[in-house]
C-alpha atoms as a PDB file:
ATOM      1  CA  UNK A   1       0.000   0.000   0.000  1.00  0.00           C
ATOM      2  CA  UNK A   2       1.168   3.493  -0.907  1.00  0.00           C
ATOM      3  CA  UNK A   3       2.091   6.088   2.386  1.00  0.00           C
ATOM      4  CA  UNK A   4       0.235   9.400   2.023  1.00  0.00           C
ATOM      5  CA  UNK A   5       2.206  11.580   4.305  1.00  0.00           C
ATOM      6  CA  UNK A   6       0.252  13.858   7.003  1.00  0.00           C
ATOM      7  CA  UNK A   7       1.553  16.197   9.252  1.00  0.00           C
ATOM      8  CA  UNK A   8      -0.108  16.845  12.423  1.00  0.00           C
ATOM      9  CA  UNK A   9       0.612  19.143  14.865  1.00  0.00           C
ATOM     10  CA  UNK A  10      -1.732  20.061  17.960  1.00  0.00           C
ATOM     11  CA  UNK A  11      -2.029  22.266  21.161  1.00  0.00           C
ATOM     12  CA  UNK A  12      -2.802  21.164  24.388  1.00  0.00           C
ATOM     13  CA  UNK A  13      -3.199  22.363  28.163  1.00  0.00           C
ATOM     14  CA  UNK A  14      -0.421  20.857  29.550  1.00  0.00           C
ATOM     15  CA  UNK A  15       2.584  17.846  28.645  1.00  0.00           C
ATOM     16  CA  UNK A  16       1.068  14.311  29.065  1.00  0.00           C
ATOM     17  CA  UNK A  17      -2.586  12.929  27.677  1.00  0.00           C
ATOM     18  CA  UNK A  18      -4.598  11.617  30.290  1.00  0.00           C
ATOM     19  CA  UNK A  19      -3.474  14.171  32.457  1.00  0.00           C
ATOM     20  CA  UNK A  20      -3.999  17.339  30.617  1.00  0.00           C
ATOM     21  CA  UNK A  21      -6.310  18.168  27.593  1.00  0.00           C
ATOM     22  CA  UNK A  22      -5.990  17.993  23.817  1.00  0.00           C
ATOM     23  CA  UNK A  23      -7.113  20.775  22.783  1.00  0.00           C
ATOM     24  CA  UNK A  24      -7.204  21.208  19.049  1.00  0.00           C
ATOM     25  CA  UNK A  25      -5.510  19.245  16.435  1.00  0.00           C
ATOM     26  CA  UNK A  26      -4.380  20.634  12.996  1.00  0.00           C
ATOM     27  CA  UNK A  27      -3.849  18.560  10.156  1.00  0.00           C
ATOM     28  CA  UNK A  28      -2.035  18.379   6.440  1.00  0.00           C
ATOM     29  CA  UNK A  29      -1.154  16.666   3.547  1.00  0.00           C
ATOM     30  CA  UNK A  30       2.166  16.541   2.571  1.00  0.00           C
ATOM     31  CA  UNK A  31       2.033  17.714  -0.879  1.00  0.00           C
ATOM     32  CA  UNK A  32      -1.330  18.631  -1.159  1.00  0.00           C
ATOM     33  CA  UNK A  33      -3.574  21.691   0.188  1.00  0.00           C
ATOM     34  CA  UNK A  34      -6.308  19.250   1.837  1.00  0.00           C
ATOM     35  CA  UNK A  35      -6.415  20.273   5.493  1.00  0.00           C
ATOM     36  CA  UNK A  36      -8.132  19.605   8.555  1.00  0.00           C
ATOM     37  CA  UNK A  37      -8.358  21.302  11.986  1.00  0.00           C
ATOM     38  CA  UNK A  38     -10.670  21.274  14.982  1.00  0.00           C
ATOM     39  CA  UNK A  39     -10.975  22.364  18.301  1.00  0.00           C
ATOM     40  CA  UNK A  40     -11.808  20.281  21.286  1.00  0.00           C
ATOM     41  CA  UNK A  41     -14.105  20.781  24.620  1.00  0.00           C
ATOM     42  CA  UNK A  42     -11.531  19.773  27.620  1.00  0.00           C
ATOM     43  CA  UNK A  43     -12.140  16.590  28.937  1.00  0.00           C
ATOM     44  CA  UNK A  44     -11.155  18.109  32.771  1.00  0.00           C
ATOM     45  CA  UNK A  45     -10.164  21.412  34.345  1.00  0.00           C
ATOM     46  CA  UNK A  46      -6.495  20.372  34.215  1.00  0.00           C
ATOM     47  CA  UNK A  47      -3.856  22.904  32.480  1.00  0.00           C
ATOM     48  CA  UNK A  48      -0.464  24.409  32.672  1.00  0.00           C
ATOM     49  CA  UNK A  49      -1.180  27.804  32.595  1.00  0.00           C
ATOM     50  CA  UNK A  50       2.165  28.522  29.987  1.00  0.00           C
ATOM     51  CA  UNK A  51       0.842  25.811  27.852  1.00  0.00           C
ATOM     52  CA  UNK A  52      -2.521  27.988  27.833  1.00  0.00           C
ATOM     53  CA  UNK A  53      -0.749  31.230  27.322  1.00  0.00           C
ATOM     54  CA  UNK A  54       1.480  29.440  24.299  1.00  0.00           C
ATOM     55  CA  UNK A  55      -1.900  28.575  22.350  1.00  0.00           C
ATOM     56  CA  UNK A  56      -3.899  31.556  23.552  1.00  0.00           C
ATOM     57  CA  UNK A  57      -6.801  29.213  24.561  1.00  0.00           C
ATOM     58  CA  UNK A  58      -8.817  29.392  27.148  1.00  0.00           C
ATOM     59  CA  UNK A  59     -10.116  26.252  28.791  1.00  0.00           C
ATOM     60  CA  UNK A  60     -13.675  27.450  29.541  1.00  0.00           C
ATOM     61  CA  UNK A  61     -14.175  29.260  26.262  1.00  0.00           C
ATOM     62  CA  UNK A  62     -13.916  25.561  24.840  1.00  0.00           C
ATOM     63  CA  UNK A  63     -16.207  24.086  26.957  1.00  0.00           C
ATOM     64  CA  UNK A  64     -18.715  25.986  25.352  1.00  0.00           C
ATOM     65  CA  UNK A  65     -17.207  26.069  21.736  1.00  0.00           C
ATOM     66  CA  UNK A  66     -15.302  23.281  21.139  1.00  0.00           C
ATOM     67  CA  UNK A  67     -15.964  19.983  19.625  1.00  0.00           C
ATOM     68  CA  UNK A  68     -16.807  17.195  21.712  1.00  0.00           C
ATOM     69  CA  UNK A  69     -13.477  14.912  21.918  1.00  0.00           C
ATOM     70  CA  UNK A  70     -15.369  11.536  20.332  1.00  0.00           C
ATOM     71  CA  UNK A  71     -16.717  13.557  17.697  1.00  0.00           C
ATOM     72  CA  UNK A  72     -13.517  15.666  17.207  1.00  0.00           C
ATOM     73  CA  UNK A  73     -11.535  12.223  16.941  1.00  0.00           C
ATOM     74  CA  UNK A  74     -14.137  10.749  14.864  1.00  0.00           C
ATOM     75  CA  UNK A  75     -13.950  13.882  12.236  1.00  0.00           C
ATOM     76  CA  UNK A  76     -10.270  13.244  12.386  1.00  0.00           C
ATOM     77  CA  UNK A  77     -10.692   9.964  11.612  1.00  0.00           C
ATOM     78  CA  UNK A  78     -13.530  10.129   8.934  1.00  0.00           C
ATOM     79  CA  UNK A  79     -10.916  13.043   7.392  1.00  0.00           C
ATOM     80  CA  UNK A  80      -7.802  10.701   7.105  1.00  0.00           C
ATOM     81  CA  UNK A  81     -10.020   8.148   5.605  1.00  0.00           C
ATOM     82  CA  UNK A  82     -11.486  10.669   2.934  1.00  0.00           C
ATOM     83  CA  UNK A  83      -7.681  11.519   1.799  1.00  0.00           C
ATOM     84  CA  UNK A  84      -6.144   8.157   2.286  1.00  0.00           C
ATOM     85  CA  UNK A  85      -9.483   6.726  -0.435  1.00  0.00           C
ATOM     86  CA  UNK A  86      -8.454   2.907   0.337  1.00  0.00           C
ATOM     87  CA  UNK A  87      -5.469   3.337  -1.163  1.00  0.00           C
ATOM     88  CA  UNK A  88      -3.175   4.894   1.597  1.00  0.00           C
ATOM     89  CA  UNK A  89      -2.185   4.201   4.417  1.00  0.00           C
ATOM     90  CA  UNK A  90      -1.518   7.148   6.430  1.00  0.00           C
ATOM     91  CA  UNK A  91       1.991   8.290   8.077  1.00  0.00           C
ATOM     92  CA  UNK A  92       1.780  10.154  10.913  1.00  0.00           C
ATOM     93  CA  UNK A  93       4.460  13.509  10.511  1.00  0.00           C
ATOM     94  CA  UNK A  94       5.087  16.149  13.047  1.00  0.00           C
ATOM     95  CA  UNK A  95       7.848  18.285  14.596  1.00  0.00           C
ATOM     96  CA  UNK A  96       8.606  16.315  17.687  1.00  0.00           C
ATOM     97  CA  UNK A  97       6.522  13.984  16.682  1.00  0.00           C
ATOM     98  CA  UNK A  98       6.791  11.839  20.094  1.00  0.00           C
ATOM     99  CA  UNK A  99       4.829  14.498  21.587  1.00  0.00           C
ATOM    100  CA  UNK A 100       2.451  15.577  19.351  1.00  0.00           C
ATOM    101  CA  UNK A 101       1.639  11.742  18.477  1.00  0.00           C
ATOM    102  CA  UNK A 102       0.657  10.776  21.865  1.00  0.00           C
ATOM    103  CA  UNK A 103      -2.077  13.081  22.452  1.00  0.00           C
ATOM    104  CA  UNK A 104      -3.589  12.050  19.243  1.00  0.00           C
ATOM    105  CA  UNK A 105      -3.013   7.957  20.170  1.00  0.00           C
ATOM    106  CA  UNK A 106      -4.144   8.544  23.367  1.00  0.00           C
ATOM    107  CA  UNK A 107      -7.269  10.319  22.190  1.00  0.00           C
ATOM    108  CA  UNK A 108      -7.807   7.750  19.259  1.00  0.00           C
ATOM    109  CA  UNK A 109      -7.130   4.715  21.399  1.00  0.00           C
ATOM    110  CA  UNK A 110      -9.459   6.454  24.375  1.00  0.00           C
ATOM    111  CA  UNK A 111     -12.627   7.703  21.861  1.00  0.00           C
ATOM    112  CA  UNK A 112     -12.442   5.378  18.692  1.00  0.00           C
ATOM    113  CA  UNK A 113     -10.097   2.079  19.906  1.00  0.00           C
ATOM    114  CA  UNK A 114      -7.803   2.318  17.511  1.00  0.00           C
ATOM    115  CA  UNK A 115      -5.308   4.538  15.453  1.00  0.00           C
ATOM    116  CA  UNK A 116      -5.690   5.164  12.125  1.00  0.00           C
ATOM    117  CA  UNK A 117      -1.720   6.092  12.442  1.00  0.00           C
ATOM    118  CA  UNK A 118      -1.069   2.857  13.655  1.00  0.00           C
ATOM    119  CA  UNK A 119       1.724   2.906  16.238  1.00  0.00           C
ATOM    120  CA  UNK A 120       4.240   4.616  14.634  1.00  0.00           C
ATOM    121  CA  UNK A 121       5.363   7.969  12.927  1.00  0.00           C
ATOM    122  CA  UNK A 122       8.189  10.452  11.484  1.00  0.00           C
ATOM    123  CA  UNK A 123       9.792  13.064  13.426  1.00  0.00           C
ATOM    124  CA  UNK A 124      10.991  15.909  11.194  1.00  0.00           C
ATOM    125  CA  UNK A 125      14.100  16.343  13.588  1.00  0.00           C
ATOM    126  CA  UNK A 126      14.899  13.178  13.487  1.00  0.00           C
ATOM    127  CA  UNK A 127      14.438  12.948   9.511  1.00  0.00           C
ATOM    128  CA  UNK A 128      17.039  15.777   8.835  1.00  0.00           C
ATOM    129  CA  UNK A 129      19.040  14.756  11.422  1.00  0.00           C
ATOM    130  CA  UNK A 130      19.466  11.594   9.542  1.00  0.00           C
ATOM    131  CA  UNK A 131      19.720  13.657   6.241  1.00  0.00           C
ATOM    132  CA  UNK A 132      22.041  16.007   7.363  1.00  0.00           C
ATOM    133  CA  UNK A 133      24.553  13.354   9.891  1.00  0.00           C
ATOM    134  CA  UNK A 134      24.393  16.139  12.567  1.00  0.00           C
ATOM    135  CA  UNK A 135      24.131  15.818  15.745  1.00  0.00           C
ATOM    136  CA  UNK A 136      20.323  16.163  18.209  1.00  0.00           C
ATOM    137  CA  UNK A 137      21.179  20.120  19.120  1.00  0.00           C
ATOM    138  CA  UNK A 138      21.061  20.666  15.642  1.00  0.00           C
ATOM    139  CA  UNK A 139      17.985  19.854  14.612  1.00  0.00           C
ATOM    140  CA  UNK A 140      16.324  22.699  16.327  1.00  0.00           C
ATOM    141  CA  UNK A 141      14.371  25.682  13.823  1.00  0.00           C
ATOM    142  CA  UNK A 142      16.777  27.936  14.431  1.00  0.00           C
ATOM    143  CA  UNK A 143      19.325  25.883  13.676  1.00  0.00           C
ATOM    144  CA  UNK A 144      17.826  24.036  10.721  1.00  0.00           C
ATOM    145  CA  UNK A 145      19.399  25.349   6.930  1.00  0.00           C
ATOM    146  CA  UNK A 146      17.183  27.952   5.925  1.00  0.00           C
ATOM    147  CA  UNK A 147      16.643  26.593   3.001  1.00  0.00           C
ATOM    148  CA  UNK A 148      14.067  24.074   4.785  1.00  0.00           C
ATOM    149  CA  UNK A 149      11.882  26.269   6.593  1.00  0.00           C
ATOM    150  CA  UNK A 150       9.259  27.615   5.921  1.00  0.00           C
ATOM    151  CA  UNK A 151       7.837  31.283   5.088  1.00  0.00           C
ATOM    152  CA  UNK A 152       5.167  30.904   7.887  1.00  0.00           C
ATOM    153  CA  UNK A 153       5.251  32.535  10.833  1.00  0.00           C
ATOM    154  CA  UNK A 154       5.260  29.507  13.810  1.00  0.00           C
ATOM    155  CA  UNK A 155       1.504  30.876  15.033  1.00  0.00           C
ATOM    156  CA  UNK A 156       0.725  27.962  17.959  1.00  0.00           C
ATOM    157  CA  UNK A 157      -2.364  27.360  15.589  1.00  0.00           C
ATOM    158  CA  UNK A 158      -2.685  23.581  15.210  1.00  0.00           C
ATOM    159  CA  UNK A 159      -3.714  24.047  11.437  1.00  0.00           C
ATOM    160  CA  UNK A 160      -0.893  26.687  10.803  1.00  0.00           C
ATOM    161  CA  UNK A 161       1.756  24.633  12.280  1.00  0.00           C
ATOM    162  CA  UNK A 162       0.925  21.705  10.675  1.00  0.00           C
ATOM    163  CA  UNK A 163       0.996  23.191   6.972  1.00  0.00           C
ATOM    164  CA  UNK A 164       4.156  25.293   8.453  1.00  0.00           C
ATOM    165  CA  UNK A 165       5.562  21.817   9.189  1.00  0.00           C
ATOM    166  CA  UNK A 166       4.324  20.418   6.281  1.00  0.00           C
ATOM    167  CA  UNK A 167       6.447  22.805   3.953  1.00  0.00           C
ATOM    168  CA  UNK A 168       9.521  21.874   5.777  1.00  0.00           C
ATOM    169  CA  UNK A 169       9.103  18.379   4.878  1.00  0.00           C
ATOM    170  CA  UNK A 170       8.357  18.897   1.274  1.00  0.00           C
ATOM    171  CA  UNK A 171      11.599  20.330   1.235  1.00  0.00           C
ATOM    172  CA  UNK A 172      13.301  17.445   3.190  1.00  0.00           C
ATOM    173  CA  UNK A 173      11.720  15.055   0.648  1.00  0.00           C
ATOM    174  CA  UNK A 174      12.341  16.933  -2.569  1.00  0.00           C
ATOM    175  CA  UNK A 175      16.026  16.928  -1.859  1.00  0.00           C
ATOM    176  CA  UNK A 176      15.973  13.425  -1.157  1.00  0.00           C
ATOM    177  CA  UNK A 177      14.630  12.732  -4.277  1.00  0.00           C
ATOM    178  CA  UNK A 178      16.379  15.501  -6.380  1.00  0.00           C
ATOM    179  CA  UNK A 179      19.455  13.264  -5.106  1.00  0.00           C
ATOM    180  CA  UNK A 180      18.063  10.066  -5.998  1.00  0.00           C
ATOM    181  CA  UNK A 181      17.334   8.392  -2.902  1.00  0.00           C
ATOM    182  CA  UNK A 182      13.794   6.916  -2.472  1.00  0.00           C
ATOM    183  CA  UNK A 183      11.457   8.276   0.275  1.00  0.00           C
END
């Protein structure tokens, strides 16, 4: 089965699901402009008030405006298997991925049973890290070739970050390929 790359990035209230609330999820394909993104109603009163200040939420705005978490996982889900049409299989993508990807496991696992993900996904660091045989420390933004980021401005929107994110790994891939290595 073909991969159809999608990078995800999302905001919560605080660092560990379970604990602390996701609370909207931004999604994109890699090489496409289909996009999703959704905001969630808090599951508890639980938050770090920096993580709130980061994403400029407010965690009893979105108890009155945000989408309930089974139906915001279940959109999520319904969207991936829209784009993926049978013949993907998705690939989860982020920047840090290890963090971003277990809010959304934990939330999949929790609301649907499963992950449409699957257990697995690709970190952007640790793809150019790879790419570029540098060390961890260098695989930060600021330290990343400018040649790879993107034009965006890093907003702590879920949807902005993840077609921010998204660019950067277009670029990643096209070099691999413009240098003939399979992705």
């Amino acid at each position: 089965m073909k991969e159809l790359y999608i990078s995800v990035d999302v905001e919560t209230s605080g660092p560990i699901p379970g604990t602390y609330n996701l609370l909207s999820i931004g999604a994109k394909v890699i090489g496409t402009p289909q996009s999703f993104y959704v905001e969630l109603k808090p599951l508890n009163d639980n938050y770090i008030q920096q993580a709130l200040d980061v994403s400029g939420f407010s965690i009893e705005k979105l108890k009155e405006t945000g989408t309930s978490s089974k139906e915001a996982m279940e959109m999520f889900d319904i969207w991936i298997g829209d784009v993926c049409a049978t013949v993907y299989r998705p690939v989860f993508v982020a920047f840090n991925a290890t963090f971003d990807w277990s809010f959304v496991n934990y939330y999949f696992h929790y609301f649907l049973g499963r992950n449409p993900f699957g257990i697995s996904g690709i970190d952007i660091k640790a793809y150019y890290m790879g790419m570029k045989k540098c060390s961890w420390g260098k695989t930060i933004k600021r330290k990343f070739e400018k040649k790879y980021l993107s034009n965006k401005k890093h907003t702590h929107n879920a949807k902005d970050d993840a077609i921010e994110q998204a660019e950067i790994f277009e670029k990643l891939l096209k070099e691999q390929e413009e240098q003939g290595d399979e992705y």
